[in-house]
N, C-alpha and C. Protein backbone atom coordinates (compact mmCIF):
# COMPACT_ATOMS: atom_id res chain seq x y z
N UNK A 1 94.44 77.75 105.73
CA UNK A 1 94.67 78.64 106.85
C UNK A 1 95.65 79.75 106.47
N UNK A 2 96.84 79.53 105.85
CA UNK A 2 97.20 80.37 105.17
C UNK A 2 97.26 81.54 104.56
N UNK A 3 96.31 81.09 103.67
CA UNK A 3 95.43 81.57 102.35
C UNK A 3 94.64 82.69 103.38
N UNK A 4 93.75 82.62 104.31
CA UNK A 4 93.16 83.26 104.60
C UNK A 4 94.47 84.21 105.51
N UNK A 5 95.09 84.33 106.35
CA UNK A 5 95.84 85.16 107.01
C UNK A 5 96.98 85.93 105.51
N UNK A 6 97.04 85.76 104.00
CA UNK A 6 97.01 86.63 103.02
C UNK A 6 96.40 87.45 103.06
N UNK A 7 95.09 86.59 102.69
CA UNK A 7 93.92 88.15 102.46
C UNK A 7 94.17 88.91 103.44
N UNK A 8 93.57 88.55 104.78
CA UNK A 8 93.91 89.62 105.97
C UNK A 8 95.07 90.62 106.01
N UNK A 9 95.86 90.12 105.55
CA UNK A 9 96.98 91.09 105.55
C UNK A 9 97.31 92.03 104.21
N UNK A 10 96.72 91.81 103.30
CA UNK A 10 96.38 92.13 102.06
C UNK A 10 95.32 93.52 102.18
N UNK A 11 94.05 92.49 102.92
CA UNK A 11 93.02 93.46 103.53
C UNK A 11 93.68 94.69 104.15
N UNK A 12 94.13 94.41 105.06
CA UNK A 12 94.81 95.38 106.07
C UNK A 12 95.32 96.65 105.20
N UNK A 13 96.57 95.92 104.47
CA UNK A 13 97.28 96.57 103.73
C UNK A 13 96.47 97.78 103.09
N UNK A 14 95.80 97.66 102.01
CA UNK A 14 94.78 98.24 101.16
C UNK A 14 93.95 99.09 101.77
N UNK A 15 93.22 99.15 102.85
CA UNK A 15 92.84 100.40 104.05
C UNK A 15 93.79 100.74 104.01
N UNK A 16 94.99 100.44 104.58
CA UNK A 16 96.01 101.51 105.12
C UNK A 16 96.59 102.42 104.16
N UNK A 17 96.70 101.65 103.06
CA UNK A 17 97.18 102.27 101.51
C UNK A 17 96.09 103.69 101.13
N UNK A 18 94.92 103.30 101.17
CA UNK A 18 93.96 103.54 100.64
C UNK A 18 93.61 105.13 101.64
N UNK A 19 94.18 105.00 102.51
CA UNK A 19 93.86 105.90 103.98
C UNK A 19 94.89 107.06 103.47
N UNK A 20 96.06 106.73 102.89
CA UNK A 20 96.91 107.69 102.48
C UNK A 20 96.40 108.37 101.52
N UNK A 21 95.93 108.06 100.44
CA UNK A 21 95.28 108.52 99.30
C UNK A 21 93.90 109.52 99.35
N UNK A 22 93.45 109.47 100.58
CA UNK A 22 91.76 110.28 100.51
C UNK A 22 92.01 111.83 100.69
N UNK A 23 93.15 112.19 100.76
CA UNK A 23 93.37 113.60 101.17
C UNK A 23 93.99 114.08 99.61
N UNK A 24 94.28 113.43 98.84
CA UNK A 24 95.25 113.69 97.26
C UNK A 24 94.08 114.48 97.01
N UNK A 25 94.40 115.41 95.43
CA UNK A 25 93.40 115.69 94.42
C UNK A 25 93.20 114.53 93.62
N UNK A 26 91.78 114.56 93.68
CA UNK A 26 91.44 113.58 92.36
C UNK A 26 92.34 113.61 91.09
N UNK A 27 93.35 113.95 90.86
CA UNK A 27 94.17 113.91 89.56
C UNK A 27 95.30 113.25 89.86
N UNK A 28 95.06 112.57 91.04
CA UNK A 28 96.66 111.56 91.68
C UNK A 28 96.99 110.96 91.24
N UNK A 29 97.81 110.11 90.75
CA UNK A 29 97.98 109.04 90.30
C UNK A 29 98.24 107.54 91.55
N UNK A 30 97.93 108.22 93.01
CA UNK A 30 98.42 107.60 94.06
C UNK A 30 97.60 106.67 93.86
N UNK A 31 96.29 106.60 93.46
CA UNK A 31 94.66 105.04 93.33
C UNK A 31 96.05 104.44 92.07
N UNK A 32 96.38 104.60 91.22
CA UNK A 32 96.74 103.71 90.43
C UNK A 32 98.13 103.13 90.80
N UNK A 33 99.08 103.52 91.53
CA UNK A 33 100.29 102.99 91.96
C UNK A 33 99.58 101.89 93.35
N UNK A 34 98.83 102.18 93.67
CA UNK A 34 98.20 101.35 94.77
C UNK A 34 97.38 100.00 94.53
N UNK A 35 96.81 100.29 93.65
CA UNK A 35 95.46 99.18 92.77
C UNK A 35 97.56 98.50 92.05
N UNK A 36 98.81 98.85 91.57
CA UNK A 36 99.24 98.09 91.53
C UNK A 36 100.26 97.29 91.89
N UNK A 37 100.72 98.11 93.23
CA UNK A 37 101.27 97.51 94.66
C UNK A 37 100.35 96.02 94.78
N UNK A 38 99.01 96.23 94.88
CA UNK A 38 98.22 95.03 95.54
C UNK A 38 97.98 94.32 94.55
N UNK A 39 98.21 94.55 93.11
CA UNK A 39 97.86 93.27 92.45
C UNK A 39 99.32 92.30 91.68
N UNK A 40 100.24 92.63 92.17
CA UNK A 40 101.51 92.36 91.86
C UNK A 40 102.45 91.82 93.24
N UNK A 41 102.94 91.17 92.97
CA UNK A 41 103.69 90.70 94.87
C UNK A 41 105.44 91.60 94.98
N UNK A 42 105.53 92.33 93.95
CA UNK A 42 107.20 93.04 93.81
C UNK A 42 106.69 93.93 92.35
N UNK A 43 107.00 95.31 92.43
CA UNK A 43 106.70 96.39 91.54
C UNK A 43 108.25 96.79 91.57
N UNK A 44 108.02 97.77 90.70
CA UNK A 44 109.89 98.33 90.20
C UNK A 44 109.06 99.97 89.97
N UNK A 45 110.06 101.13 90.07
CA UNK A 45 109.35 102.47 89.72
C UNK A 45 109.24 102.43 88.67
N UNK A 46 109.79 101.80 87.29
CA UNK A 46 108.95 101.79 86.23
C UNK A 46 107.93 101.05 85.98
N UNK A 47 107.73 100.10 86.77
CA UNK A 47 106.25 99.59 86.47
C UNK A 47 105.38 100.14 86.68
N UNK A 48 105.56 101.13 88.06
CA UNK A 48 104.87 102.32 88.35
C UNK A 48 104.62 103.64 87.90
N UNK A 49 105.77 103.88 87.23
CA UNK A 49 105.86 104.69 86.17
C UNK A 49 104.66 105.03 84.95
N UNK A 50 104.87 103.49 84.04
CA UNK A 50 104.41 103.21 83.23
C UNK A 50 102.76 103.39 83.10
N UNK A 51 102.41 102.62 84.41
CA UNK A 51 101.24 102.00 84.68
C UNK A 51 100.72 103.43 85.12
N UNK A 52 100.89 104.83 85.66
CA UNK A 52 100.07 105.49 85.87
C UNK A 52 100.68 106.66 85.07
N UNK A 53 101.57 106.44 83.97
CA UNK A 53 101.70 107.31 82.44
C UNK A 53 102.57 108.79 83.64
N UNK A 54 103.45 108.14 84.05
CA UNK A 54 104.10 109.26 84.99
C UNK A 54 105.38 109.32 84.46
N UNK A 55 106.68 110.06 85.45
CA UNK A 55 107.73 110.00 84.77
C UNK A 55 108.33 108.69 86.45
N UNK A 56 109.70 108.38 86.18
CA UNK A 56 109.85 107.43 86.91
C UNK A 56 110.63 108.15 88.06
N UNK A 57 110.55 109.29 88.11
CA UNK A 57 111.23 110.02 89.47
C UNK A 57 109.67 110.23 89.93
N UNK A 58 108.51 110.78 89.62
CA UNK A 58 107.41 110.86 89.70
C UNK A 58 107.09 109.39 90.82
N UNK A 59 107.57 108.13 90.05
CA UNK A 59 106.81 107.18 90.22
C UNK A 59 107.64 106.88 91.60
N UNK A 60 109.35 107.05 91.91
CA UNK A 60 109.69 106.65 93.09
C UNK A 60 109.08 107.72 94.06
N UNK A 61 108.54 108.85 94.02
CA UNK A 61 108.08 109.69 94.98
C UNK A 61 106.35 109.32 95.46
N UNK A 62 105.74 108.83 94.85
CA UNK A 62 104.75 107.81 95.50
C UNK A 62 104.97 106.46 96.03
N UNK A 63 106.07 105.94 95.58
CA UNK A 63 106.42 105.08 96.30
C UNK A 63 106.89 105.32 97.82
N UNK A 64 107.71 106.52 97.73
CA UNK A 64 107.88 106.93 99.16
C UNK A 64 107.03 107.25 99.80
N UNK A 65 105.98 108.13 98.85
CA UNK A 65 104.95 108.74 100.20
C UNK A 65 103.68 107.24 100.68
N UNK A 66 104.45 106.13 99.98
CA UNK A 66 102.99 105.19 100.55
C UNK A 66 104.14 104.73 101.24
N UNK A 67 105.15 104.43 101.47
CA UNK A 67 105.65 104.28 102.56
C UNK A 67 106.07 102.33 102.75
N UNK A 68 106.28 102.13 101.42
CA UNK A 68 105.90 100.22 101.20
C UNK A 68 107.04 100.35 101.24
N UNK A 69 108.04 98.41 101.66
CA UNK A 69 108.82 98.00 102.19
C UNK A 69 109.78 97.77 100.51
N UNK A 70 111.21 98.32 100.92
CA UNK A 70 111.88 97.56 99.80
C UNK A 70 112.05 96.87 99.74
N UNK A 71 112.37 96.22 98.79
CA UNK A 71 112.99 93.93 98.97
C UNK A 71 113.84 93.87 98.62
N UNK A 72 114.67 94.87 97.62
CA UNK A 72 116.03 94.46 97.05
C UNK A 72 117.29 94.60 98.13
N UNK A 73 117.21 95.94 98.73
CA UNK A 73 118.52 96.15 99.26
C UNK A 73 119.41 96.77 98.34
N UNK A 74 118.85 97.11 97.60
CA UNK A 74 120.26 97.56 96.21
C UNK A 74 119.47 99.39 96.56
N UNK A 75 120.64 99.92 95.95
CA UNK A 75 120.84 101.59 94.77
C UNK A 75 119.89 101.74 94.11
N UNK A 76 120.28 100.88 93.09
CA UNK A 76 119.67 100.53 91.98
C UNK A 76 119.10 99.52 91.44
N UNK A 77 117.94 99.50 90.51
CA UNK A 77 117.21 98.11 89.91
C UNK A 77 116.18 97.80 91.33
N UNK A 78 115.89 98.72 92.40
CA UNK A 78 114.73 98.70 93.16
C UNK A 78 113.62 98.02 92.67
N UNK A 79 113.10 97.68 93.77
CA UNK A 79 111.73 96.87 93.70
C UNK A 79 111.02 96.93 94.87
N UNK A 80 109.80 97.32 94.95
CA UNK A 80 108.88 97.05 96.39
C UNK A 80 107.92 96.38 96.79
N UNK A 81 107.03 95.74 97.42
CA UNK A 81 106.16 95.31 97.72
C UNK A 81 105.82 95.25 99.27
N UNK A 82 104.84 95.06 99.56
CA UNK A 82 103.62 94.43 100.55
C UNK A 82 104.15 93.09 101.14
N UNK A 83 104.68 93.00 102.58
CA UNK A 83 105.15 91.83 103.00
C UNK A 83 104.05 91.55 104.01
């Protein structure tokens, strides 16, 4: 029972993510910070960074514009994810 109210909210998530992204130019890197928001349960801006070959000020400014929840509470050594 669980398991299934994940997906759903997972589901959810990923439209809503995905809803932000249809207006970008195809040269976004916003599909790839997103594809790895949802396959990771806590991202850092360099993982985001990395993963869509950006710079890591680059990578916290898609993080803002998708608008996902922080978890740390810190300055620094940030991390976000999908609650």
């Amino acid at each position: 029972m669980a398991g299934m109210k994940d997906i759903d909210r997972l589901t959810l998530a990923k439209r809503q993510l995905e809803r932000k992204a249809l207006d970008k130019r195809s040269t976004s890197s916003l599909p790839v910070a997103i594809d790895l928001l949802l396959s990771r349960p806590i991202v850092s801006a360099h993982m985001v960074a990395k993963s869509a070959r950006i710079t890591p000020r680059g990578a916290l400014n898609l993080i803002g514009e998708l608008g996902v929840r922080e978890l740390t509470g810190r300055g620094r050594y940030r991390a976000w994810g999908i609650i």
